[in-house]
Protein backbone atom coordinates (compact mmCIF):
# COMPACT_ATOMS: atom_id res chain seq x y z
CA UNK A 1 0.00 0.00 0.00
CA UNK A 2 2.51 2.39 0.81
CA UNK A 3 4.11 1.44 -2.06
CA UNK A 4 1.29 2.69 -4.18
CA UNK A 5 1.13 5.59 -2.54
CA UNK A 6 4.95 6.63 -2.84
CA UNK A 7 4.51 6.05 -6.77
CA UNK A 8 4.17 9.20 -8.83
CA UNK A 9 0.66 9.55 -10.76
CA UNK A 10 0.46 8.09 -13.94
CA UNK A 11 0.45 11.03 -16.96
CA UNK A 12 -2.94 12.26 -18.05
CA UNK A 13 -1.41 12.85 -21.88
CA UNK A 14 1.61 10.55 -22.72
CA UNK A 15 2.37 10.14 -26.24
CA UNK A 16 5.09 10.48 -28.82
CA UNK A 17 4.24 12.59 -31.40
CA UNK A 18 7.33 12.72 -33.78
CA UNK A 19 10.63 10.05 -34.04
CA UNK A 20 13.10 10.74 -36.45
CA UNK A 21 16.46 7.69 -37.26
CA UNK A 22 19.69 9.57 -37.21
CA UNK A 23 21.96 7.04 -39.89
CA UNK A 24 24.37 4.92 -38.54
CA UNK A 25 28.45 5.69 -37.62
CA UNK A 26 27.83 9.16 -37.71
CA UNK A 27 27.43 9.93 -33.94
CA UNK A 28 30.18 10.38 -31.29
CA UNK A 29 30.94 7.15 -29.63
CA UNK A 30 31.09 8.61 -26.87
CA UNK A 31 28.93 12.23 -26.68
CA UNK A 32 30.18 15.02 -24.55
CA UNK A 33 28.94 15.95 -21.45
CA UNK A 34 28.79 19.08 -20.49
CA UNK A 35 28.73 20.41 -17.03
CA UNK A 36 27.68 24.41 -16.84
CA UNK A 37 29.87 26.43 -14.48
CA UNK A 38 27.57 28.55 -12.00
CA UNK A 39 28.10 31.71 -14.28
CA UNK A 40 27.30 29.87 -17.10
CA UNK A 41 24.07 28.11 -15.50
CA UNK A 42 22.99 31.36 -14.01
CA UNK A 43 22.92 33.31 -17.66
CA UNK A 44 20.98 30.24 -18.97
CA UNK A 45 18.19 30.88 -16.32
CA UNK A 46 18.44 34.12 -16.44
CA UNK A 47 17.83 33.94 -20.07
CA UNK A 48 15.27 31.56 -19.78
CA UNK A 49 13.23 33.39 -17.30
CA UNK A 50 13.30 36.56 -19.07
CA UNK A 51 11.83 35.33 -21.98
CA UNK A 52 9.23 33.46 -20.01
CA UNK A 53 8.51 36.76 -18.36
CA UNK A 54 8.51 38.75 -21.55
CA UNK A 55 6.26 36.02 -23.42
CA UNK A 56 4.18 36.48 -20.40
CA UNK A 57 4.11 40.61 -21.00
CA UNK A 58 3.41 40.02 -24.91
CA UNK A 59 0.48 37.57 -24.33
CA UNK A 60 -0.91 39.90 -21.66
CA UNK A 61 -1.25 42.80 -24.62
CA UNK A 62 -2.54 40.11 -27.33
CA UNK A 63 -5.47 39.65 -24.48
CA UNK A 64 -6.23 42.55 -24.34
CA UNK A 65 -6.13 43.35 -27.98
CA UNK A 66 -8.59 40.55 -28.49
CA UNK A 67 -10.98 41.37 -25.66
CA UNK A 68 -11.59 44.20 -28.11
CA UNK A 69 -12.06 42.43 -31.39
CA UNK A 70 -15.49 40.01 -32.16
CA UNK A 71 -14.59 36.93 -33.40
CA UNK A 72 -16.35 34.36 -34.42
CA UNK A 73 -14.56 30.47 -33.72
CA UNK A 74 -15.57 27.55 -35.59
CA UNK A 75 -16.04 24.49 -32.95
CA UNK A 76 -15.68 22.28 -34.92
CA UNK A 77 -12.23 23.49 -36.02
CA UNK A 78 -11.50 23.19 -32.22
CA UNK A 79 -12.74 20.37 -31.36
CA UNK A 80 -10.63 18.70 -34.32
CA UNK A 81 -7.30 20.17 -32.76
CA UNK A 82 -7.73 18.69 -29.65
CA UNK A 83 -8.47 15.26 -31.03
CA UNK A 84 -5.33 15.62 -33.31
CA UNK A 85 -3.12 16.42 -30.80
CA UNK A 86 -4.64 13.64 -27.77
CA UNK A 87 -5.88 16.35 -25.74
CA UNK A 88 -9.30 15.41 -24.87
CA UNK A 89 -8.53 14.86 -21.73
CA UNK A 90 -6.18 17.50 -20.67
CA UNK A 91 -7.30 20.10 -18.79
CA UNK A 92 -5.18 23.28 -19.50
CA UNK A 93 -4.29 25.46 -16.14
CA UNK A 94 -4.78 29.20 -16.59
CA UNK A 95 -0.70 29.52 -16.03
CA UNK A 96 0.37 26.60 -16.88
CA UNK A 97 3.47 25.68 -19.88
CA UNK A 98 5.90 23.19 -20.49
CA UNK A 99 8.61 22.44 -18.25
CA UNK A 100 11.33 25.16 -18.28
CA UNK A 101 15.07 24.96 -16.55
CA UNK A 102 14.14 27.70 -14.10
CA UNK A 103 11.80 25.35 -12.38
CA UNK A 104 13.98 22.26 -12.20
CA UNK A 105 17.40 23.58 -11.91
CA UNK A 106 19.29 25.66 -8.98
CA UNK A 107 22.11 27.17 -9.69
CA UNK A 108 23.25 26.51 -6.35
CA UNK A 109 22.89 22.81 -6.41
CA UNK A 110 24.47 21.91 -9.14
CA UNK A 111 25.89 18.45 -9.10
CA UNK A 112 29.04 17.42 -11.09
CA UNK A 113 29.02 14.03 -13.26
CA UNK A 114 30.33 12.24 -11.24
CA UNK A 115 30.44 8.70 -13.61
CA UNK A 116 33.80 8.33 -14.87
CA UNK A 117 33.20 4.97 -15.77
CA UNK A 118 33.13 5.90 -19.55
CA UNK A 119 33.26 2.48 -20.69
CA UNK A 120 29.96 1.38 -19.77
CA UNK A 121 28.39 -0.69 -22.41
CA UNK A 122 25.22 1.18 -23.00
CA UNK A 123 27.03 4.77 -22.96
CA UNK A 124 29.19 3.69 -25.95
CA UNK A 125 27.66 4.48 -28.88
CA UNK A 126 28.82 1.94 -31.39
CA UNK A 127 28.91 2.53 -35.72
CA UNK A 128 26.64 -0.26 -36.00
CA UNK A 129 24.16 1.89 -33.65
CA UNK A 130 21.44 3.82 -35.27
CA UNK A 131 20.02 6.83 -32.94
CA UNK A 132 16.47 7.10 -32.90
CA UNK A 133 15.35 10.45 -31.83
CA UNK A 134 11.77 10.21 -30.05
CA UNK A 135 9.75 13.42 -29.09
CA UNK A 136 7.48 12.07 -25.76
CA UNK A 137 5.20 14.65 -24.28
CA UNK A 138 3.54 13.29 -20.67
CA UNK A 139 1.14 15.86 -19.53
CA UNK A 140 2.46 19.55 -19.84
CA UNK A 141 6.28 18.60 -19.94
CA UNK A 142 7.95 17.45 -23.47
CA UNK A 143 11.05 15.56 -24.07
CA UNK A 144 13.59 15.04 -27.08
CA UNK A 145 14.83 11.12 -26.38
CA UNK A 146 17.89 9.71 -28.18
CA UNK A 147 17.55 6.14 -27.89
CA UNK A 148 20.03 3.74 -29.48
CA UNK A 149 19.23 1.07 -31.91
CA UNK A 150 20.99 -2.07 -33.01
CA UNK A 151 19.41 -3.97 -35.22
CA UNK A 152 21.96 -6.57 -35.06
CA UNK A 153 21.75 -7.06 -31.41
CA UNK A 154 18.11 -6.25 -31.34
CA UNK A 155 18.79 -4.10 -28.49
CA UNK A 156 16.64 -0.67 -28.55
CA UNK A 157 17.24 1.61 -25.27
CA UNK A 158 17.03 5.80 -23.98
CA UNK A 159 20.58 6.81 -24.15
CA UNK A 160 19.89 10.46 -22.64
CA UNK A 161 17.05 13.26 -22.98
CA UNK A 162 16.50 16.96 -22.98
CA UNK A 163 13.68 18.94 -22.05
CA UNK A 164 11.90 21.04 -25.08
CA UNK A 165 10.18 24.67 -24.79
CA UNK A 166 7.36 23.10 -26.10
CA UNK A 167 5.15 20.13 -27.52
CA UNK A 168 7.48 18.32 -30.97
CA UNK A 169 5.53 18.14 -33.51
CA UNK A 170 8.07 16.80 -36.19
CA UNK A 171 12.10 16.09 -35.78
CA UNK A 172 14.54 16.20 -38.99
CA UNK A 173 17.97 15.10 -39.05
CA UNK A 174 21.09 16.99 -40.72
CA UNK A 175 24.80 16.27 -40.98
CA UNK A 176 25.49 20.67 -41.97
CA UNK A 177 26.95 22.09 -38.85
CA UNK A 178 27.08 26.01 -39.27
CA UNK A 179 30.53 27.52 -39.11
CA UNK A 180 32.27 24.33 -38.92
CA UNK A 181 33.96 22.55 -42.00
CA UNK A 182 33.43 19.23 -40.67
CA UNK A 183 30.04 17.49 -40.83
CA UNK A 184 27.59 17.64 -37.61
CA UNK A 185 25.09 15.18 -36.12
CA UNK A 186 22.51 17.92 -35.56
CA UNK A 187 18.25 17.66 -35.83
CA UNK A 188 15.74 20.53 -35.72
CA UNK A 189 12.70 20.21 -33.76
CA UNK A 190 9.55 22.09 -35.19
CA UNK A 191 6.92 22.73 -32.01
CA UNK A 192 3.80 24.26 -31.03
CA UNK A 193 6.06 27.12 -30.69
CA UNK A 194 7.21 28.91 -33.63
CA UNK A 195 10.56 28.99 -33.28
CA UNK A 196 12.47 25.99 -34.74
CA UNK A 197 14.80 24.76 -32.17
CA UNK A 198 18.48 23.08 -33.51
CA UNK A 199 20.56 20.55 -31.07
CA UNK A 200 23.52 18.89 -31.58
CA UNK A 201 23.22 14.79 -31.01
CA UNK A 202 26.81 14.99 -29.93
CA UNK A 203 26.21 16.98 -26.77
CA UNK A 204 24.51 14.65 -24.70
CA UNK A 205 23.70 17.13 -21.11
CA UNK A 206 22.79 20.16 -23.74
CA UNK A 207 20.30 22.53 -21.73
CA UNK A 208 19.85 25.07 -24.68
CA UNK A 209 19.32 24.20 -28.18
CA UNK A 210 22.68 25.16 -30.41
CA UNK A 211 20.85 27.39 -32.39
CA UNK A 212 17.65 28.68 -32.96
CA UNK A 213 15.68 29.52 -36.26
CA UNK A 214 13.45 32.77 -35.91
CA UNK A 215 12.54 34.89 -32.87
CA UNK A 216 9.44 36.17 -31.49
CA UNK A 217 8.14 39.97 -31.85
CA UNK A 218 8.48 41.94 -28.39
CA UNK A 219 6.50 44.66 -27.88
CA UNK A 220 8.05 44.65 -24.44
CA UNK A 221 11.94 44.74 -25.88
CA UNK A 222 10.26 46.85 -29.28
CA UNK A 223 12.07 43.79 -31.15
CA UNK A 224 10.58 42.74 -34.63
CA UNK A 225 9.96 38.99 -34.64
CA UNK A 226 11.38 37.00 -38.04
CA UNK A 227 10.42 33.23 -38.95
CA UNK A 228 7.00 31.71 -38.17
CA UNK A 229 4.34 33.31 -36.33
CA UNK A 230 2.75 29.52 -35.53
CA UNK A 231 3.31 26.06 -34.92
CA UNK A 232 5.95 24.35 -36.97
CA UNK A 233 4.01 21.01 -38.43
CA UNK A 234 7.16 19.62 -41.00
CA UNK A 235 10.60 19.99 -41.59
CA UNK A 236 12.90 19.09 -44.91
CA UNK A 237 16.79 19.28 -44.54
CA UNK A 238 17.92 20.02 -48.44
CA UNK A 239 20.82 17.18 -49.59
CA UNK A 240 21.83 18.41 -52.07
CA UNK A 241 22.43 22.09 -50.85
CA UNK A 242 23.38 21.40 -47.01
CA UNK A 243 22.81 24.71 -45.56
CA UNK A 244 19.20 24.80 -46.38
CA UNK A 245 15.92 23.92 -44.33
CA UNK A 246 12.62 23.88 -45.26
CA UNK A 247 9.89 24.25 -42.60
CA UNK A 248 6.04 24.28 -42.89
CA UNK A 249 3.48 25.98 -40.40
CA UNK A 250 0.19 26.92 -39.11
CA UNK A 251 0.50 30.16 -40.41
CA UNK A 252 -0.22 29.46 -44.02
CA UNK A 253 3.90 29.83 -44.52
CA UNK A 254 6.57 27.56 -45.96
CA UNK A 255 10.22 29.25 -45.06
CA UNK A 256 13.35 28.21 -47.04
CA UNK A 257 15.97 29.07 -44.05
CA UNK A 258 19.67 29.29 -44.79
CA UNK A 259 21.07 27.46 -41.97
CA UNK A 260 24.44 29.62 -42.26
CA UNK A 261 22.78 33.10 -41.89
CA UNK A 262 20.58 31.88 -39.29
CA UNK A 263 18.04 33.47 -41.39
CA UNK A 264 15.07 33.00 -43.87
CA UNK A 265 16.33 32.84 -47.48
CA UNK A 266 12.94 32.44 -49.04
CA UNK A 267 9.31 32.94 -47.48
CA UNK A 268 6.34 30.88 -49.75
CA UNK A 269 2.94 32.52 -49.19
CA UNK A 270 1.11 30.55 -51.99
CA UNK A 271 -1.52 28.96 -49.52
CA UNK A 272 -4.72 29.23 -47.86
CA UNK A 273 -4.51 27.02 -45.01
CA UNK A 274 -1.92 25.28 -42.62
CA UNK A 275 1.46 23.61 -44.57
CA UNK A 276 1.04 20.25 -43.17
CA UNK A 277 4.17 18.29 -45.41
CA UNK A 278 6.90 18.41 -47.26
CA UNK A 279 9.72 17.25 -48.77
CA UNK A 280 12.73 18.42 -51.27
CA UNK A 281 12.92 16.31 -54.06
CA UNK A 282 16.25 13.68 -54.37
CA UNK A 283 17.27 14.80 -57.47
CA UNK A 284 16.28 18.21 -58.46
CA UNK A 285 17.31 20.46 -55.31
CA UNK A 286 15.37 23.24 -56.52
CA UNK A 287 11.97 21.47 -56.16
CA UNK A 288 9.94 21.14 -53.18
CA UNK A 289 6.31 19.34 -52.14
CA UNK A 290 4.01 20.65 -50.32
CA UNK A 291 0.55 19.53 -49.13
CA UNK A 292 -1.74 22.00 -47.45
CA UNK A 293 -5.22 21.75 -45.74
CA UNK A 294 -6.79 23.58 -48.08
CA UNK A 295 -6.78 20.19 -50.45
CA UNK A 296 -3.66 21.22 -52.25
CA UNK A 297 -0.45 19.50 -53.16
CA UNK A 298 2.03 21.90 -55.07
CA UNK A 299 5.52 21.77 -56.17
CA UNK A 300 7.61 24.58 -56.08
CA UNK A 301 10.83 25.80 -58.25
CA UNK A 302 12.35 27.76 -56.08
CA UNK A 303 15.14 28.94 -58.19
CA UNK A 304 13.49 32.31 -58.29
CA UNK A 305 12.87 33.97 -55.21
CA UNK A 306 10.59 36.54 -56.90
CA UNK A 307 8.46 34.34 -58.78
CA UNK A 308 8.37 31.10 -56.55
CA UNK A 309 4.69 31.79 -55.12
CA UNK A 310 3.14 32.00 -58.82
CA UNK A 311 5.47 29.38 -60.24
CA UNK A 312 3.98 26.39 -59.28
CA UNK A 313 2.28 23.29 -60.46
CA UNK A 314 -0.45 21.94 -58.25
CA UNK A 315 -2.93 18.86 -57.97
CA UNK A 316 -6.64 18.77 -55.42
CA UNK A 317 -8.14 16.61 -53.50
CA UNK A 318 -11.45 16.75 -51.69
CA UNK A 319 -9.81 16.57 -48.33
CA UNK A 320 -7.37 18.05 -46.39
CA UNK A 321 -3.62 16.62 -47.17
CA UNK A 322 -1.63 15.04 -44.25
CA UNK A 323 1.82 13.90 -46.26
CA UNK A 324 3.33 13.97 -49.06
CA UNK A 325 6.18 11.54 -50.20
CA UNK A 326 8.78 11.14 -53.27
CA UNK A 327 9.06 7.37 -54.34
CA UNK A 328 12.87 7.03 -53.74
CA UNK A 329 12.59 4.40 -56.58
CA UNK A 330 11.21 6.56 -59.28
CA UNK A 331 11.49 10.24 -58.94
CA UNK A 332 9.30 11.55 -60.76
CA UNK A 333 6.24 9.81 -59.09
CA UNK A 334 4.83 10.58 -55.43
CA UNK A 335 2.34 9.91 -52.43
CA UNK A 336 0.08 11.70 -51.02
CA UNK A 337 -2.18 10.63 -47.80
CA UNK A 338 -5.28 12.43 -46.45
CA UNK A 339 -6.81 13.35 -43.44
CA UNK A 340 -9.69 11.13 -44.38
CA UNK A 341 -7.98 7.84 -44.76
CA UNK A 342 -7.22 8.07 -48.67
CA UNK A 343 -4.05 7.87 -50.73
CA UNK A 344 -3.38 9.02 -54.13
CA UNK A 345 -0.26 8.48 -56.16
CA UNK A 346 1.01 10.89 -58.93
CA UNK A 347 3.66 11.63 -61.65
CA UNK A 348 5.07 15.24 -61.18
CA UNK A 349 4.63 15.62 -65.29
CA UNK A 350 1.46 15.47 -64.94
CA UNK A 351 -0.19 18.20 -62.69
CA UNK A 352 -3.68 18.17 -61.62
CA UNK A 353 -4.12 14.27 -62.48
CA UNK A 354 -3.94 10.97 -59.93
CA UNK A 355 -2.35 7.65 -61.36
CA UNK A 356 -4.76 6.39 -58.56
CA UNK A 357 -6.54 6.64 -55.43
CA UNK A 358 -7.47 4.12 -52.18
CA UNK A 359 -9.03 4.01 -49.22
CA UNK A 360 -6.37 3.03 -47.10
CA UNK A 361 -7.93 3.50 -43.89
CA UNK A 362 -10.45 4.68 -41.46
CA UNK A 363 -8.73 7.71 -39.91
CA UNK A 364 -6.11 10.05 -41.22
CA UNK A 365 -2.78 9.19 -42.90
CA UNK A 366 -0.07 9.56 -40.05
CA UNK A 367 3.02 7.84 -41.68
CA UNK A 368 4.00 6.61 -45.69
CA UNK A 369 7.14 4.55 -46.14
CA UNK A 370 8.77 3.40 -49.32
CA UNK A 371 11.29 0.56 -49.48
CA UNK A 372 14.29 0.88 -51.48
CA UNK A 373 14.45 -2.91 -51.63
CA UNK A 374 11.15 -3.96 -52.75
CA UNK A 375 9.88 -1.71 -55.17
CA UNK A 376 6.42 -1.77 -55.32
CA UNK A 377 5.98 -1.86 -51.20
CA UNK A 378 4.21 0.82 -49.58
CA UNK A 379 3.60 1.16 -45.84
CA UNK A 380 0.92 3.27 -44.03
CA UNK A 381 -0.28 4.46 -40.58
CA UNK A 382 -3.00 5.82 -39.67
CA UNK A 383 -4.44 7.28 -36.26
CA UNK A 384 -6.90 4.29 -36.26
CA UNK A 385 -3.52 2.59 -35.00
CA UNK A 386 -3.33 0.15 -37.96
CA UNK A 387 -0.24 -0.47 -39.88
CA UNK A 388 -0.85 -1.46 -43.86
CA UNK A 389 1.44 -2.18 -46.21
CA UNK A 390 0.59 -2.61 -49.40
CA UNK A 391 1.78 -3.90 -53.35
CA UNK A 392 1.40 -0.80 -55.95
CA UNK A 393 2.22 -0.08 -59.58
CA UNK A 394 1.30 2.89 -61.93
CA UNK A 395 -1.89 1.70 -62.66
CA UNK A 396 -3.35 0.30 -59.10
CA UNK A 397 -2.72 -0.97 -55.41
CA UNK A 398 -3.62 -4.21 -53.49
CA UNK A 399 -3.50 -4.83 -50.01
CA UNK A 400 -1.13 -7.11 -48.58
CA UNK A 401 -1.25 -7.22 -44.69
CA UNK A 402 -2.41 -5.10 -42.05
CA UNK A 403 -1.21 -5.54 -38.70
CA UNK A 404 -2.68 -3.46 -34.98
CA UNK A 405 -0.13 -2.64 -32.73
CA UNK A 406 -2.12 -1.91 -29.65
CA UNK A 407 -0.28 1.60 -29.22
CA UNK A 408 -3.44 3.70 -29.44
CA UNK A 409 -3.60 6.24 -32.43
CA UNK A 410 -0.45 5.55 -34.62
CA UNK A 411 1.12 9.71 -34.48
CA UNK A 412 4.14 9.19 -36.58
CA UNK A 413 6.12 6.37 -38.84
CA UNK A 414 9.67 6.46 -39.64
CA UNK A 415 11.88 4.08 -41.57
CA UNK A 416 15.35 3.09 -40.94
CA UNK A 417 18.11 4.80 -43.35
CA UNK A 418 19.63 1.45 -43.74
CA UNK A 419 17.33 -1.28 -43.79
CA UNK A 420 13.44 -0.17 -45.44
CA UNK A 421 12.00 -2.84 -43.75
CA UNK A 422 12.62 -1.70 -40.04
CA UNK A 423 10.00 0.59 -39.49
CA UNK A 424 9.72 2.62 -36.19
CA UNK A 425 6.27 3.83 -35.09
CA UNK A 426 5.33 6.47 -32.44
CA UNK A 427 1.73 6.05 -30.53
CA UNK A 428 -0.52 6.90 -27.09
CA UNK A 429 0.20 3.23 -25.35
CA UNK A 430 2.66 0.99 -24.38
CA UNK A 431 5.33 1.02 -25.24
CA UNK A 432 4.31 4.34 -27.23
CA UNK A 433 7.68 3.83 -28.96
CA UNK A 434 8.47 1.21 -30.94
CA UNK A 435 10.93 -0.38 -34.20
CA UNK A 436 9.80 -3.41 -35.88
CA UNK A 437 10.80 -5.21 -39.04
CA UNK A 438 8.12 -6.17 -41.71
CA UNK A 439 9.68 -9.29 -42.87
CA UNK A 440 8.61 -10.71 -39.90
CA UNK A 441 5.30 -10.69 -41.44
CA UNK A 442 4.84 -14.09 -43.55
CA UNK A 443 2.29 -12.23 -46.38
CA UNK A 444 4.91 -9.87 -46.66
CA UNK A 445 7.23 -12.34 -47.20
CA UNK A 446 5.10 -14.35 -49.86
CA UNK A 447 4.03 -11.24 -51.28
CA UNK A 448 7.73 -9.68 -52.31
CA UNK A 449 9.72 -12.80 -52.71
CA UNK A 450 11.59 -12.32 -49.34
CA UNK A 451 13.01 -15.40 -48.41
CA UNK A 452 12.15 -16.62 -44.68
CA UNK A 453 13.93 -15.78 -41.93
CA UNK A 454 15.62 -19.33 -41.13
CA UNK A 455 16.95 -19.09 -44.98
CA UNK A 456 18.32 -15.43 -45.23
């Protein structure tokens, strides 16, 4: 009894909105830890709190400038947002945030690391390791995990964590550290905040992101604000030209942000509703995807700065779009999944026209997966918490297995860099994080010539 009494309350929202696979042999073996002298610790609450306190002042004048204004809210709209985003039952406190360092940290109890045994097994981060980054929100504090992965070993375990300003909403990795000449192991994390937020995977105690991309406007500190003025729903880290982001948001906004200047290179106004996905294209740099919630895919060349919101191709659907997807295998062609259940396929030389289009599920699209090995495989999620995958050409699509994790409402799918068939799914339940590879499934196996397990 007193056992159950000593035990901590169990979270009223846990769930794992966003993962994100870092590739393997790219991370430190052994991550830095860093350990903040009192100076430094002080300036980072010091920091911390004043921009809590001038959020605070900002909010306080966007109240009042509203108690002024009529406006009319859609419920239904609402009502939507909170289903999307597992907050049905969350009651929201009139003060209340996400977890901040100036309420978990003192600057005068600051304990040195004190484990110098740095050969631990699990601290070693070995090249056959993949990092899986894992954004967990329990209640009104959110988390950036970096677990480690080894397929091999079939070991997956939490490696270390930081706290975020805010709930993740989508996590992209990228090798382009600013003002170094070496590659990084860096990801930006896009939140309900609109500031994009960049860490590096190779500090492992960081309590501050390395950079961030766009700043707030401050009436208070008569600052103009630059970047997003919403939530940050998808990122795309450019290939081909390192030093560019793309980010999509709530605010009807897709920025092109040069990494180097810290700044936004390009600013795409060409919608009418929130930029839900997107994605550069592998092999012409210049091109992005989009899909909106106004029903619209478009693809951008954004070679022209000056032109780029006019110069685009587009294609509709009835409902709102939820992600869009190149085909790895055959660049010209992509996905596209709905917030109805549907998917569409499509050849970029050929606006305005599906190959096809499928039912996939009951509930939105949440994840779409490729596989570089099998061709014609397609994997889907949806926030019915059913995984699909399915056998596609040009011309149609058949269903091959579907499979119920027991995680709740599937939030996010991710596929391992190096093997397509390790997928890694994020979800409400237990374990709410989780990898697993498709070959295990026998149609799967019949269905793309796989040979079984006890043969490979």
């Amino acid at each position: 009894m007193a056992d159950e009494e000593d035990r901590p309350p169990e979270a009223t929202v846990d769930f794992v909105p966003a993962i994100c696979f870092v590739p393997r042999g790219v991370a430190k073996e052994k991550p830095d830890k860093i350990v903040l002298t009192q100076e430094e610790l002080a300036r980072v609450i010091k920091d911390t709190k004043e921009e809590l306190e001038t959020d605070d002042a900002d909010a306080d004048d966007d109240n009042e400038s509203d108690e002024n204004d009529t406006m009319e809210i859609d419920g239904n709209d609402e009502e939507a947002q909170m289903r999307e985003f597992s907050f049905d039952n969350y009651e929201q406190e009139e003060d209340s945030r996400a977890v901040d360092i100036t309420n978990v940290v003192d600057v005068n109890n600051q304990i040195a690391d004190e484990d110098d045994d740095s050969e631990a097994e699990d601290e070693i981060i070995k090249p056959t390791d993949n990092l899986l980054l894992v954004g967990h929100v329990q209640d009104d504090a959110a988390y950036m995990e970096v677990w480690v992965f080894n397929e091999e070993e079939e070991s997956l375990y939490t490696h270390h964590d930081f706290l975020l300003p805010s709930l993740p909403l989508c996590i992209e990795w990228l090798n382009h550290d600013p003002g170094s000449d070496k590659s990084g192991n860096m990801c930006a994390i896009g939140c309900m905040d609109p500031i994009i937020t960049v860490w590096d995977l190779d500090i492992q105690d960081s309590l501050e992101p390395t950079f961030k991309l766009g700043s707030k406007k401050s009436r208070k500190k008569q600052k103009e604000g630059y970047g997003h003025k919403d939530a940050v729903l998808d990122l795309s880290w450019n290939r081909h030209y390192e030093h560019i982001l793309a980010s999509g948001s709530v605010d009807h906004s897709l920025i092109l942000w040069d990494l180097d200047e810290g700044r936004p290179h390009t600013t795409i106004t060409a919608f009418k509703e929130k930029v839900q996905s997107l994605e550069f294209s592998p092999d012409e740099a210049q091109h992005i995807l989009t899909g909106c919630a106004d029903g619209r895919v478009r693809l951008f060349d954004c070679r022209d700065p000056q032109s780029v919101n006019s110069s685009f191709v587009k294609w509709k659907i009835v409902n709102e779009v939820e992600k869009v997807l190149w085909n790895p295998n055959s660049n010209n062609y992509f996905v596209v999944g709905d917030n109805a259940g549907y998917l569409y396929y499509a050849d970029k030389r050929h606006p305005k026209n599906f190959l096809w289009s499928q039912k996939a599920h009951e509930e939105e699209i949440s994840g779409v997966c490729f596989n570089t090995k099998a061709e014609n495989l397609l994997a889907s999620t949806s926030t019915e918490g059913c995984l699909k995958i399915w056998k596609f050409d040009s011309n149609e699509i058949s269903p091959v297995y579907s499979h119920e994790f027991e995680m709740g409402r599937l939030q996010c799918l991710k596929q391992s860099p190096e093997d397509p068939f390790t997928l890694a799914f994020g979800g409400e339940k237990p374990p709410r994080c989780r990898v697993y590879n498709i070959k295990n499934f026998q149609a799967v196996r019949r269905a793309f010539d796989i040979p079984d397990i006890e043969n490979i």
